[in-house]
PDB file of N, CA and C in Angstrom:
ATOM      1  N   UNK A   1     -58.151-140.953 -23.131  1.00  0.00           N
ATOM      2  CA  UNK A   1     -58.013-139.549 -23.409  1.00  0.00           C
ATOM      3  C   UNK A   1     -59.382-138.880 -23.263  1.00  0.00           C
ATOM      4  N   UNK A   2     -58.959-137.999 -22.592  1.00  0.00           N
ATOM      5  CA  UNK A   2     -60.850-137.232 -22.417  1.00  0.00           C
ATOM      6  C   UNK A   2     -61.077-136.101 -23.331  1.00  0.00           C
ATOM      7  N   UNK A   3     -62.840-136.348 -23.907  1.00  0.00           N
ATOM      8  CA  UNK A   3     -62.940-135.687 -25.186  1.00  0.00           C
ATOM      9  C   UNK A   3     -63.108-134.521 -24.729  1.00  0.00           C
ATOM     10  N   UNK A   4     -62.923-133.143 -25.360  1.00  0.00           N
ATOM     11  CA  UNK A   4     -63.288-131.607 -25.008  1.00  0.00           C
ATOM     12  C   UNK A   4     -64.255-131.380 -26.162  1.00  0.00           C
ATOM     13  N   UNK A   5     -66.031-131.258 -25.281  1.00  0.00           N
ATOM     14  CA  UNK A   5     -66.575-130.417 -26.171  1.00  0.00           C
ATOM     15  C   UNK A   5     -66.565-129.003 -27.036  1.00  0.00           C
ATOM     16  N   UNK A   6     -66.396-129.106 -28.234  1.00  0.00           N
ATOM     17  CA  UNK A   6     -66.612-127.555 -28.346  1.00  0.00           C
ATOM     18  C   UNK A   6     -67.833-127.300 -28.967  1.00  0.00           C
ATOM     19  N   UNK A   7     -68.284-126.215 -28.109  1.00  0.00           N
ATOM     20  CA  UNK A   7     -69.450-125.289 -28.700  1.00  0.00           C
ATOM     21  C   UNK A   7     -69.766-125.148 -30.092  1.00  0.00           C
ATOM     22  N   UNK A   8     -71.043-125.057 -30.816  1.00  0.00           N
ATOM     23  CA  UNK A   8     -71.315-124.947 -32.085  1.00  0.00           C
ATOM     24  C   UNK A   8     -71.772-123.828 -32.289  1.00  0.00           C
ATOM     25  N   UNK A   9     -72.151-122.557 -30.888  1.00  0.00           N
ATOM     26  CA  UNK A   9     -72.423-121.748 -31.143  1.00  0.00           C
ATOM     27  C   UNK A   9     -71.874-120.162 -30.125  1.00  0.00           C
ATOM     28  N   UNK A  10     -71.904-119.258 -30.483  1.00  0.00           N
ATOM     29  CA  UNK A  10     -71.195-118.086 -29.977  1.00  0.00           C
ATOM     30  C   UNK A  10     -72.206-117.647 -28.775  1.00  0.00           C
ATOM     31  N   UNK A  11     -72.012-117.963 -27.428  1.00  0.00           N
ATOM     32  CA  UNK A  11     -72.892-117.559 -26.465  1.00  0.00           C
ATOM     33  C   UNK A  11     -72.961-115.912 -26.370  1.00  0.00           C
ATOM     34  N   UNK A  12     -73.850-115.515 -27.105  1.00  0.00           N
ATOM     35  CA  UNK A  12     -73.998-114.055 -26.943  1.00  0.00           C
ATOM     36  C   UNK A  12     -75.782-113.975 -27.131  1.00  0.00           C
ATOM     37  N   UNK A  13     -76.009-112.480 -26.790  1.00  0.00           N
ATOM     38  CA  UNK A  13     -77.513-112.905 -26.304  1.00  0.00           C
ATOM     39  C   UNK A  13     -77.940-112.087 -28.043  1.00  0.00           C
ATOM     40  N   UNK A  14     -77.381-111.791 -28.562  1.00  0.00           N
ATOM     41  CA  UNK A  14     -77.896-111.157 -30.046  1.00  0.00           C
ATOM     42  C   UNK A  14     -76.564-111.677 -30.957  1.00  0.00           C
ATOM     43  N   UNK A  15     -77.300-112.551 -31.759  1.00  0.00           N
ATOM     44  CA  UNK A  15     -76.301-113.320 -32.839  1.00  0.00           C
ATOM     45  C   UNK A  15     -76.003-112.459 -33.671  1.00  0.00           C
ATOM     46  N   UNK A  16     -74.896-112.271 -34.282  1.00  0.00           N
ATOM     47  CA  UNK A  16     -74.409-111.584 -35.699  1.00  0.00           C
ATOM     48  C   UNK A  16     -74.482-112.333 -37.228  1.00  0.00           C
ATOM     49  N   UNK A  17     -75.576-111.637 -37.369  1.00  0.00           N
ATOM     50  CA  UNK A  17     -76.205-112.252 -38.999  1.00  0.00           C
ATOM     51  C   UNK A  17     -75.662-112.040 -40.036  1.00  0.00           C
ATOM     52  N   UNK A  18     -74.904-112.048 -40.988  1.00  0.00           N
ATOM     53  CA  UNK A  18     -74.375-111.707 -42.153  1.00  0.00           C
ATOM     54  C   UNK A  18     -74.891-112.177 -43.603  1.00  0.00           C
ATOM     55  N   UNK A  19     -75.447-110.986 -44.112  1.00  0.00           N
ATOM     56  CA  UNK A  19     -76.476-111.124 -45.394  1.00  0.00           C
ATOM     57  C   UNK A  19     -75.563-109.981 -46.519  1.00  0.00           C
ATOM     58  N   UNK A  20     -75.969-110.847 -47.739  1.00  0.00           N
ATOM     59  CA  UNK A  20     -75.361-110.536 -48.966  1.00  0.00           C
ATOM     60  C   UNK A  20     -75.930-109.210 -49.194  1.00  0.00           C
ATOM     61  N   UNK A  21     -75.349-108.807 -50.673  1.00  0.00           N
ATOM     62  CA  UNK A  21     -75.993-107.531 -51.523  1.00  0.00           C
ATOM     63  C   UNK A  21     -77.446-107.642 -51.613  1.00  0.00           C
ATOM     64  N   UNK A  22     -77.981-108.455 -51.844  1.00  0.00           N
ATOM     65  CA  UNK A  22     -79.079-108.733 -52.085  1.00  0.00           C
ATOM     66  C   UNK A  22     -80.138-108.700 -50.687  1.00  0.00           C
ATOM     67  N   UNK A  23     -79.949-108.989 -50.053  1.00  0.00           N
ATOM     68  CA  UNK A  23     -80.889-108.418 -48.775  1.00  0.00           C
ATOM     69  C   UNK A  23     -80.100-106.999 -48.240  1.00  0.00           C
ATOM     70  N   UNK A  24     -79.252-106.262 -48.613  1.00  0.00           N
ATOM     71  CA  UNK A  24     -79.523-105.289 -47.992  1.00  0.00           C
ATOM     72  C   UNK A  24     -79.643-104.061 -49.488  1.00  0.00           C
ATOM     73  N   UNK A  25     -79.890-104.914 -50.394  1.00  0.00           N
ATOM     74  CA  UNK A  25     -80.436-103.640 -51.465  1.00  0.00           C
ATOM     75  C   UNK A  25     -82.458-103.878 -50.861  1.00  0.00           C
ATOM     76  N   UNK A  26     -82.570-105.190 -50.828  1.00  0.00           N
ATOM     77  CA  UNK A  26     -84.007-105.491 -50.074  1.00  0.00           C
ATOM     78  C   UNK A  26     -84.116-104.137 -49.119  1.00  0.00           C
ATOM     79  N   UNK A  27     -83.182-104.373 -48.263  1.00  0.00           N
ATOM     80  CA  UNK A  27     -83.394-103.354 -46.616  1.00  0.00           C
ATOM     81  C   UNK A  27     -83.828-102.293 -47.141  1.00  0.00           C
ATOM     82  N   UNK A  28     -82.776-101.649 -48.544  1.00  0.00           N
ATOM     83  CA  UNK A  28     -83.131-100.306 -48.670  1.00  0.00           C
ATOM     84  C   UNK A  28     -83.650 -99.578 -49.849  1.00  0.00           C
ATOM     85  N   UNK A  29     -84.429-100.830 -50.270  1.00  0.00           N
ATOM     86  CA  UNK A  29     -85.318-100.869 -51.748  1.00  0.00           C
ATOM     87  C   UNK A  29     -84.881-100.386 -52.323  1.00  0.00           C
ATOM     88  N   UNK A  30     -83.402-100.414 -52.799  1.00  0.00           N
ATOM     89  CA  UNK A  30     -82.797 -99.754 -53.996  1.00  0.00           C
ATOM     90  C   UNK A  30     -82.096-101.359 -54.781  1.00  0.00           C
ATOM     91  N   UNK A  31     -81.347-100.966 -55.961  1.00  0.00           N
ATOM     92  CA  UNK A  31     -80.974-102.061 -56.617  1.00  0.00           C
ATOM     93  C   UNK A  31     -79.317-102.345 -55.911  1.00  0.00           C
ATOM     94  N   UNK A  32     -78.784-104.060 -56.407  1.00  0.00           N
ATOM     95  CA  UNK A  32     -77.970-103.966 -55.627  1.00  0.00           C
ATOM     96  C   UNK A  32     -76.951-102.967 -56.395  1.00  0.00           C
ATOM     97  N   UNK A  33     -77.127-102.829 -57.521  1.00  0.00           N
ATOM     98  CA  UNK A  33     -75.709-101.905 -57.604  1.00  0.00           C
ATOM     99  C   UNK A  33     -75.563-100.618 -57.477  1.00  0.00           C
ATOM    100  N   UNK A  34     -76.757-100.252 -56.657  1.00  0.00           N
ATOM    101  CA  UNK A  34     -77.080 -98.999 -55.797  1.00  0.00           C
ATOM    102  C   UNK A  34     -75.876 -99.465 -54.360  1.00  0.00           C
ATOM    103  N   UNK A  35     -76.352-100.428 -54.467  1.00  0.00           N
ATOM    104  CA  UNK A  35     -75.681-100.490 -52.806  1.00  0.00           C
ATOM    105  C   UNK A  35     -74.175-100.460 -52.703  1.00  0.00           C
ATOM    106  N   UNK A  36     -73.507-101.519 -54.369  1.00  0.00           N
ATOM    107  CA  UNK A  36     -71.874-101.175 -54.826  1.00  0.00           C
ATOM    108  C   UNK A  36     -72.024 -99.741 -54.596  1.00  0.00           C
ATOM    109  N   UNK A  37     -72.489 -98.516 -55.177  1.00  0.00           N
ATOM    110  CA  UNK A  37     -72.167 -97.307 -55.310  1.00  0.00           C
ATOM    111  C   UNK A  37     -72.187 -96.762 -53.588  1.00  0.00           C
ATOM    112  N   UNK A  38     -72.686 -96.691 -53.063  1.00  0.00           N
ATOM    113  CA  UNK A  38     -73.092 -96.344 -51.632  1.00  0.00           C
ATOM    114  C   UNK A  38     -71.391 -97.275 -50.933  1.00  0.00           C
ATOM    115  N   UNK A  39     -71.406 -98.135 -50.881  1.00  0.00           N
ATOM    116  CA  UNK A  39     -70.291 -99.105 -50.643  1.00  0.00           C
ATOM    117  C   UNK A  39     -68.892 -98.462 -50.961  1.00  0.00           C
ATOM    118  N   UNK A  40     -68.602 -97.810 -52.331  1.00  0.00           N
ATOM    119  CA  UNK A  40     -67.494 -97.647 -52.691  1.00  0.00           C
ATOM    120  C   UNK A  40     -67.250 -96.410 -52.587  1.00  0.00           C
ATOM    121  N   UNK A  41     -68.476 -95.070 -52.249  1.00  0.00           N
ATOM    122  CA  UNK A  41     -68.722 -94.077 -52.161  1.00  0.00           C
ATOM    123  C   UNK A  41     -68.476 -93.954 -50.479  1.00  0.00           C
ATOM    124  N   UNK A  42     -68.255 -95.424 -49.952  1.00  0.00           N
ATOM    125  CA  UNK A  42     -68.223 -94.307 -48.511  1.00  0.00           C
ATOM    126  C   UNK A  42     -69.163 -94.311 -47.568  1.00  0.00           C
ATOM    127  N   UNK A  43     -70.615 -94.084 -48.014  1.00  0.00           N
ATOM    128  CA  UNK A  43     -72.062 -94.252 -47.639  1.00  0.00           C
ATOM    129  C   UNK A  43     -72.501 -94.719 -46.678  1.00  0.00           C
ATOM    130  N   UNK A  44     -71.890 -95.851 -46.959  1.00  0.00           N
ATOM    131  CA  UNK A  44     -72.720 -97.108 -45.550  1.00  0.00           C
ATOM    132  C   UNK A  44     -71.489 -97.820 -45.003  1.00  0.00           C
ATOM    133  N   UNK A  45     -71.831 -98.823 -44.183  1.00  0.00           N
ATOM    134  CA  UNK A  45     -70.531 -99.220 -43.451  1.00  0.00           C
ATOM    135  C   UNK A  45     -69.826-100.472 -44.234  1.00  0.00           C
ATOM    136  N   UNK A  46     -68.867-100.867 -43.781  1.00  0.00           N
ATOM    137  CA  UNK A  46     -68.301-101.543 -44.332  1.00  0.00           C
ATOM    138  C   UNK A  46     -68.203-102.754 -44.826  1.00  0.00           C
ATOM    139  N   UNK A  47     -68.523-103.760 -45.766  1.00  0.00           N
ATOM    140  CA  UNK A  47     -68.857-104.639 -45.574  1.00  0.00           C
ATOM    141  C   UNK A  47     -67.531-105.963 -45.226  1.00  0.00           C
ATOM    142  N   UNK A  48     -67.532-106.985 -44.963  1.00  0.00           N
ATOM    143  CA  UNK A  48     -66.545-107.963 -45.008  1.00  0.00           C
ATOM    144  C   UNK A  48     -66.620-108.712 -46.036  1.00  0.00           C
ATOM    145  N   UNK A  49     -65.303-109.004 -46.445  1.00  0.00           N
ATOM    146  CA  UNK A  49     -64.972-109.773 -47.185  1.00  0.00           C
ATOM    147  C   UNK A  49     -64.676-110.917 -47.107  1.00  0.00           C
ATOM    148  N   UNK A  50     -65.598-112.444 -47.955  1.00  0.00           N
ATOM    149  CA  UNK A  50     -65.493-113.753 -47.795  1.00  0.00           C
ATOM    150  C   UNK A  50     -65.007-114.143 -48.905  1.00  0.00           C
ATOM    151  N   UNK A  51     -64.107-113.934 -48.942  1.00  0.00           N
ATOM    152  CA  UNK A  51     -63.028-114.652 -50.478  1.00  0.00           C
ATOM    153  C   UNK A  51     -63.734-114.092 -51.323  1.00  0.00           C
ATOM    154  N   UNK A  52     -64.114-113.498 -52.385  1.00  0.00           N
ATOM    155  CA  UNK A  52     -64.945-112.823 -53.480  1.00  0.00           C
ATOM    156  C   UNK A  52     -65.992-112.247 -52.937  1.00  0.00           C
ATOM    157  N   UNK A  53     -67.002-112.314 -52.183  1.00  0.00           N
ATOM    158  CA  UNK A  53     -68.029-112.038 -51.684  1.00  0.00           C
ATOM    159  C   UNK A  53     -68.136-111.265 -50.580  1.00  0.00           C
ATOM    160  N   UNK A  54     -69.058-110.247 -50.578  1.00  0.00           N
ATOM    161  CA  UNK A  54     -69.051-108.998 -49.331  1.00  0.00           C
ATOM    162  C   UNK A  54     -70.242-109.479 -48.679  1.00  0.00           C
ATOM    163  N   UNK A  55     -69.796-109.548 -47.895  1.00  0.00           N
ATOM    164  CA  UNK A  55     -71.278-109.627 -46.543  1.00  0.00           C
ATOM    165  C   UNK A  55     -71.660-108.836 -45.452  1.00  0.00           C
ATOM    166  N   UNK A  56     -72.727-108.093 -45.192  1.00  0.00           N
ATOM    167  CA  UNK A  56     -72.893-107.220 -44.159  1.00  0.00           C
ATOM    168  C   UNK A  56     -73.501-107.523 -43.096  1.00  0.00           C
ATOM    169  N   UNK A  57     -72.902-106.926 -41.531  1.00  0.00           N
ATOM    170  CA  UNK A  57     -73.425-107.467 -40.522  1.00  0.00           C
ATOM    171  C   UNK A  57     -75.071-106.161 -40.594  1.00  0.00           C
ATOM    172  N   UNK A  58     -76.016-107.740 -40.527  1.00  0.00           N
ATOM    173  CA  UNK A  58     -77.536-107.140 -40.586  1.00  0.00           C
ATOM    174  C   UNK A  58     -77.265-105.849 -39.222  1.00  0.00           C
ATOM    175  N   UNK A  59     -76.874-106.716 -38.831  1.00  0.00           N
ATOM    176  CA  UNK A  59     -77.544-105.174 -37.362  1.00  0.00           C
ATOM    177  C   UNK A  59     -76.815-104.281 -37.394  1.00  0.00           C
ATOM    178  N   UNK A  60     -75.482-104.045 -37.924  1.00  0.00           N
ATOM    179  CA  UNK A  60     -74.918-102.994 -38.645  1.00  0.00           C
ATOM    180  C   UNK A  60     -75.967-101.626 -39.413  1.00  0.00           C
ATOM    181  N   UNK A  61     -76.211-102.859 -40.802  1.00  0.00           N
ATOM    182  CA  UNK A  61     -77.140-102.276 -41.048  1.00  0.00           C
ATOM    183  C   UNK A  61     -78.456-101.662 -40.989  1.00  0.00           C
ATOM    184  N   UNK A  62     -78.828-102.466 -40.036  1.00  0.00           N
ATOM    185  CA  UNK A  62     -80.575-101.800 -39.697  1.00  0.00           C
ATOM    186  C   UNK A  62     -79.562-100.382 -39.090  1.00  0.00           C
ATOM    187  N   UNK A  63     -78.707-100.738 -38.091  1.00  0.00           N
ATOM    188  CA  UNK A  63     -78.155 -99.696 -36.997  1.00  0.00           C
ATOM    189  C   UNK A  63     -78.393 -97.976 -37.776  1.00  0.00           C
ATOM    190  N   UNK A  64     -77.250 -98.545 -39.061  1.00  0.00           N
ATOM    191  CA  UNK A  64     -77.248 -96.992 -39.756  1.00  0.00           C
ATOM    192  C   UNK A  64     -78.655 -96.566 -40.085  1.00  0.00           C
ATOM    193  N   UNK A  65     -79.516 -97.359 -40.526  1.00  0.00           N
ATOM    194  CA  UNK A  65     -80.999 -96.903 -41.440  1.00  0.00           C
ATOM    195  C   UNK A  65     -81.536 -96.296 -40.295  1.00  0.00           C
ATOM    196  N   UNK A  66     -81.534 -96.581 -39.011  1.00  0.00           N
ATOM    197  CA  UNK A  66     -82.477 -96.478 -38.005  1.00  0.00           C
ATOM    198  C   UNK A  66     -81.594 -94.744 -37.752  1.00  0.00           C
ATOM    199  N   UNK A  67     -80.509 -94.424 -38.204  1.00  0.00           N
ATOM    200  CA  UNK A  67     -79.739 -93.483 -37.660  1.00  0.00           C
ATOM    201  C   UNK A  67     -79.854 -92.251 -38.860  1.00  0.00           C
ATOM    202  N   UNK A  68     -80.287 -92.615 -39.741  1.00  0.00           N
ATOM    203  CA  UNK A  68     -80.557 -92.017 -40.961  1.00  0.00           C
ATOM    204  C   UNK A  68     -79.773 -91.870 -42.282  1.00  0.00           C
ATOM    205  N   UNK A  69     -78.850 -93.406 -42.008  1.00  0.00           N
ATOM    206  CA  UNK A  69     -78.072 -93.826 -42.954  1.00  0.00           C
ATOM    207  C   UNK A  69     -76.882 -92.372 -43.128  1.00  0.00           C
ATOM    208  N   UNK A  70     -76.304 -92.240 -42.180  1.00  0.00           N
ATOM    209  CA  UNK A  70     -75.097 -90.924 -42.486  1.00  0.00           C
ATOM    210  C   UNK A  70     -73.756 -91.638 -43.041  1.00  0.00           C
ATOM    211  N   UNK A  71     -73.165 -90.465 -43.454  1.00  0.00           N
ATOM    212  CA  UNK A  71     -71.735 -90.911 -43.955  1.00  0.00           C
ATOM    213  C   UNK A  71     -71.011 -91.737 -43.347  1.00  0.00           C
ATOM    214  N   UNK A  72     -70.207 -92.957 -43.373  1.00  0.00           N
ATOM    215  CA  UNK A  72     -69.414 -93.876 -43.071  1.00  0.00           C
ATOM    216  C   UNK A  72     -68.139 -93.791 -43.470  1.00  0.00           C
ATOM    217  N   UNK A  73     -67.536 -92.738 -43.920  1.00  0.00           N
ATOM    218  CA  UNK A  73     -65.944 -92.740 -44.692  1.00  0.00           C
ATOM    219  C   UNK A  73     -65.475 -91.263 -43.405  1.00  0.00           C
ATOM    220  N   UNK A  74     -65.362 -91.305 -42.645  1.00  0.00           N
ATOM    221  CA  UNK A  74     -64.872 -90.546 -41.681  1.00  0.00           C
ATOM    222  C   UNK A  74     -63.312 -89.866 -42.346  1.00  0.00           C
ATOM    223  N   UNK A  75     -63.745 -88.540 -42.408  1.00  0.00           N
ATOM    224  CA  UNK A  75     -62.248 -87.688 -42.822  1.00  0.00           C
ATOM    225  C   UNK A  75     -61.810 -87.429 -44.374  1.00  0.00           C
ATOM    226  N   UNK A  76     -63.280 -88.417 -45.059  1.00  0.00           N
ATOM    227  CA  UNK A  76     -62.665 -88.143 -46.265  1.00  0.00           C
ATOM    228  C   UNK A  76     -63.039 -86.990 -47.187  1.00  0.00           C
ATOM    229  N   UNK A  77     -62.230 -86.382 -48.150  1.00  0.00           N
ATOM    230  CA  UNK A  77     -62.391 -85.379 -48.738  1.00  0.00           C
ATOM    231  C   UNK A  77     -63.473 -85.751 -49.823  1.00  0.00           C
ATOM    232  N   UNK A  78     -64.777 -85.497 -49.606  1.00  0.00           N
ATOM    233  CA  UNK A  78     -65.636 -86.152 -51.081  1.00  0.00           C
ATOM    234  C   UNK A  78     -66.884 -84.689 -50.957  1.00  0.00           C
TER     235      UNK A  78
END
């Protein structure tokens, strides 16, 4: 039977990093439960969910900071 390698990694030329509350309250020198509020407010983008745990794609985030961190809740009445 012939073996099929599989890849250990996603051939793309910029990897997708995913970092906790805690490096992106770092990113934006606020505390993390600055970043819950910003998060649940709408604020910033979205994070994913890993069974209990939210994780944000880093280049997501630099993306918005570099953009001047604008609203992320498109349409909503706030």
């Amino acid at each position: 039977m012939k073996r099929i390698k599989i890849p250990t990694t996603v051939p793309t030329t910029e990897q997708a990093q995913l970092v906790n509350v805690t490096a992106v309250a770092g990113m934006l020198d606020v505390s993390t439960r600055h970043v819950y509020r910003l998060k649940d407010a709408g604020l910033m983008p979205k994070p994913l969910k890993l069974g209990g745990s939210n994780r944000w794609d880093r280049n997501a985030i630099l993306q918005w900071i570099a953009a001047g961190c604008p609203r992320c809740d498109r349409g909503a009445n706030r």
